[in-house]
Protein backbone atom coordinates (compact mmCIF):
# COMPACT_ATOMS: atom_id res chain seq x y z
CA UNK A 1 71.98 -62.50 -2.30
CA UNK A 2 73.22 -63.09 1.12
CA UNK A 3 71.93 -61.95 4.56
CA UNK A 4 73.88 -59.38 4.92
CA UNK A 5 73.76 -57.59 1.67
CA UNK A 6 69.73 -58.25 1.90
CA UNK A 7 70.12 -56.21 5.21
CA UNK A 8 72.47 -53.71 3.68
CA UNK A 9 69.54 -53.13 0.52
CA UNK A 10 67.03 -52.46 3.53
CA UNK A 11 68.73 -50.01 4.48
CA UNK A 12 69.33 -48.27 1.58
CA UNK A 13 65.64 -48.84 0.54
CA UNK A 14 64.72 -47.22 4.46
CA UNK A 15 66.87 -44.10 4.05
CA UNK A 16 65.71 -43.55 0.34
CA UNK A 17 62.09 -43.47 1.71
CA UNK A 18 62.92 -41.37 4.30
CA UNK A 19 64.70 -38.53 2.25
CA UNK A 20 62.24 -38.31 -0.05
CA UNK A 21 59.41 -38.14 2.55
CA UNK A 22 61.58 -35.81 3.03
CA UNK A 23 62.84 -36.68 6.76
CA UNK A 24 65.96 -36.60 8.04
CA UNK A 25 65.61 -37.27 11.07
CA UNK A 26 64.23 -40.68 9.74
CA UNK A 27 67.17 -41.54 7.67
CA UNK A 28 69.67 -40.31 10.04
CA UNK A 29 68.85 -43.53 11.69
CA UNK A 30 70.58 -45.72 8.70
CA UNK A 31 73.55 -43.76 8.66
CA UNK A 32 76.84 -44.77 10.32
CA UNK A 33 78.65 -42.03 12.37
CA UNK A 34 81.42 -40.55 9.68
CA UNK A 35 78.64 -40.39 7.18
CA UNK A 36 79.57 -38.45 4.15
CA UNK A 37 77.26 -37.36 1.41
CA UNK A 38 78.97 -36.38 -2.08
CA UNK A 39 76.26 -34.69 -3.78
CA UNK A 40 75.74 -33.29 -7.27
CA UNK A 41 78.50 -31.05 -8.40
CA UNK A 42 80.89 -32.39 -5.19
CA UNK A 43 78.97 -30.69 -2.44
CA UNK A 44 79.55 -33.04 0.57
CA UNK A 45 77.54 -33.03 3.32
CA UNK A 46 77.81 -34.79 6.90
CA UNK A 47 74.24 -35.71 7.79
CA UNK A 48 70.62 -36.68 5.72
CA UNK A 49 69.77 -33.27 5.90
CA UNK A 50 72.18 -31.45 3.82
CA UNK A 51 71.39 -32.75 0.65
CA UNK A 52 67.11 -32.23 2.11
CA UNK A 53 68.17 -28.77 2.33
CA UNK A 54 69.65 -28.45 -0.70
CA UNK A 55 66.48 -30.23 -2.30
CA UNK A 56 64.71 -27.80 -0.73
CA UNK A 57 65.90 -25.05 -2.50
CA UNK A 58 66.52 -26.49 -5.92
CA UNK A 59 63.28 -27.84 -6.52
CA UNK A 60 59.75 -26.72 -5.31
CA UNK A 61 59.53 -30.89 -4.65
CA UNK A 62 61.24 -33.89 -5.84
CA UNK A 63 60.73 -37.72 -6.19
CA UNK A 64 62.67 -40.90 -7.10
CA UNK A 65 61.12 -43.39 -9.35
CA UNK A 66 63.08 -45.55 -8.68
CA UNK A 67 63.84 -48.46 -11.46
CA UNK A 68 66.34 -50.60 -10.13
CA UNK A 69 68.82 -51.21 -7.18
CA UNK A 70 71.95 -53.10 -8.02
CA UNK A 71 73.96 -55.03 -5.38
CA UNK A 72 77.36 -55.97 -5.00
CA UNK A 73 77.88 -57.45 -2.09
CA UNK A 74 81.65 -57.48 -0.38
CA UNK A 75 83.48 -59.30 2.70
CA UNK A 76 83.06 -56.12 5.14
CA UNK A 77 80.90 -53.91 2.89
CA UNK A 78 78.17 -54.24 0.13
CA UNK A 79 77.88 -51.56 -2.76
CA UNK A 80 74.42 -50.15 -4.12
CA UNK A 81 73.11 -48.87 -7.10
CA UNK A 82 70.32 -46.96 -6.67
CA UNK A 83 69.11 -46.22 -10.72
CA UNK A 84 65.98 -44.70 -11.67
CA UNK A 85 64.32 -41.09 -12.67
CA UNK A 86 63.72 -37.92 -10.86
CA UNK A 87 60.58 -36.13 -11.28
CA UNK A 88 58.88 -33.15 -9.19
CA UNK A 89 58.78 -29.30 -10.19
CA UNK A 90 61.28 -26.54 -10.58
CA UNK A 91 61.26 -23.42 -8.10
CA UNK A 92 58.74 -21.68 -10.73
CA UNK A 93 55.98 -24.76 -10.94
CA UNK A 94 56.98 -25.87 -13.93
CA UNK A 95 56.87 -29.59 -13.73
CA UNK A 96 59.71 -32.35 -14.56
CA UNK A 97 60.17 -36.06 -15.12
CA UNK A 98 62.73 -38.52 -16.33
CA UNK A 99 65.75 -36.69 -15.03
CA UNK A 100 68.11 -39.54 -14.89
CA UNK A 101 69.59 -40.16 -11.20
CA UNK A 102 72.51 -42.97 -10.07
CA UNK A 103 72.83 -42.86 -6.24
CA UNK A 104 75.88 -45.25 -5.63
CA UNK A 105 76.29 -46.23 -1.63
CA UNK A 106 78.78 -47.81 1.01
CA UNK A 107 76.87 -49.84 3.55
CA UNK A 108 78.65 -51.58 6.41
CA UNK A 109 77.42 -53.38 9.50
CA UNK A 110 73.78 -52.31 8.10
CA UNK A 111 74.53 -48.53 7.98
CA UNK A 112 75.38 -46.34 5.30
CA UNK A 113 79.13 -45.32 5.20
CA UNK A 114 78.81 -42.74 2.32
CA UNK A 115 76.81 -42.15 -0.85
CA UNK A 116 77.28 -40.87 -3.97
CA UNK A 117 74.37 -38.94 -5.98
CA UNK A 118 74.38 -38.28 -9.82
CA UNK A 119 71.85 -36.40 -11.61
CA UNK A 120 70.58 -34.29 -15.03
CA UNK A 121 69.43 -32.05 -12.99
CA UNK A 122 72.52 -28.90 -13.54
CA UNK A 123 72.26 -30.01 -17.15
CA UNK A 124 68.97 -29.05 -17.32
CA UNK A 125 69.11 -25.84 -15.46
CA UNK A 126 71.95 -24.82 -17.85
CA UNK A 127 70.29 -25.98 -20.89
CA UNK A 128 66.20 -26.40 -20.53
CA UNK A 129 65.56 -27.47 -24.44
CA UNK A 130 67.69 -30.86 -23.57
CA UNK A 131 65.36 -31.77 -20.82
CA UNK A 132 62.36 -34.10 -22.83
């Protein structure tokens, strides 16, 4: 991998740990100015702490385990795949785990352009018996 995808990945890996801290203020730090967030179901947001907020009232708390991070690294931009599971508890307590998540991002010049996050999350609000 070359220097500056290695730099891009740190970045990624820096924001990651800071949303889930959860601190936006943190990972508003490894975000370039334009940043835009397309969240679950399409909801963008501008800054780290849309999606925190929206976190915030979806779950009682979440965390990534994060399994992997792909890399494909570009001329003037490197993409990341962020793959792993969610798992934390639902408004009501009840606990969760192995909620598949993809977070896809744009890095450039060492900051995050825009992101992309996919969950099971809906899926399993809609339907609890298909969450295992």
């Amino acid at each position: 991998m070359d220097t500056m995808a290695q730099r891009d990945l740190q970045a990624v890996k820096e924001y990651l740990d800071a949303t889930m801290a959860p601190d936006p203020v943190r990972a508003e730090k490894y975000v370039a100015p334009g940043f835009i967030c397309r969240f679950t179901g399409n909801r963008l947001f501008e800054t780290p702490g849309g999606p925190t907020g929206f976190n915030g009232e979806r779950y009682q708390w979440v965390k990534k385990q994060i399994e992997r991070y792909d890399v494909v690294p570009g001329k003037a931009e490197t993409i990341i795949y962020s793959l792993g599971y969610l798992y934390g508890a639902w408004p009501d307590g009840t606990p969760f785990s192995n909620n598949r998540y993809i977070d896809r991002f744009v890095v450039r010049d060492g900051l995050i352009v825009e992101t992309d996050v996919w969950n099971d999350s809906a899926e399993w609000i809609l339907d609890p018996s298909i969450a295992r």
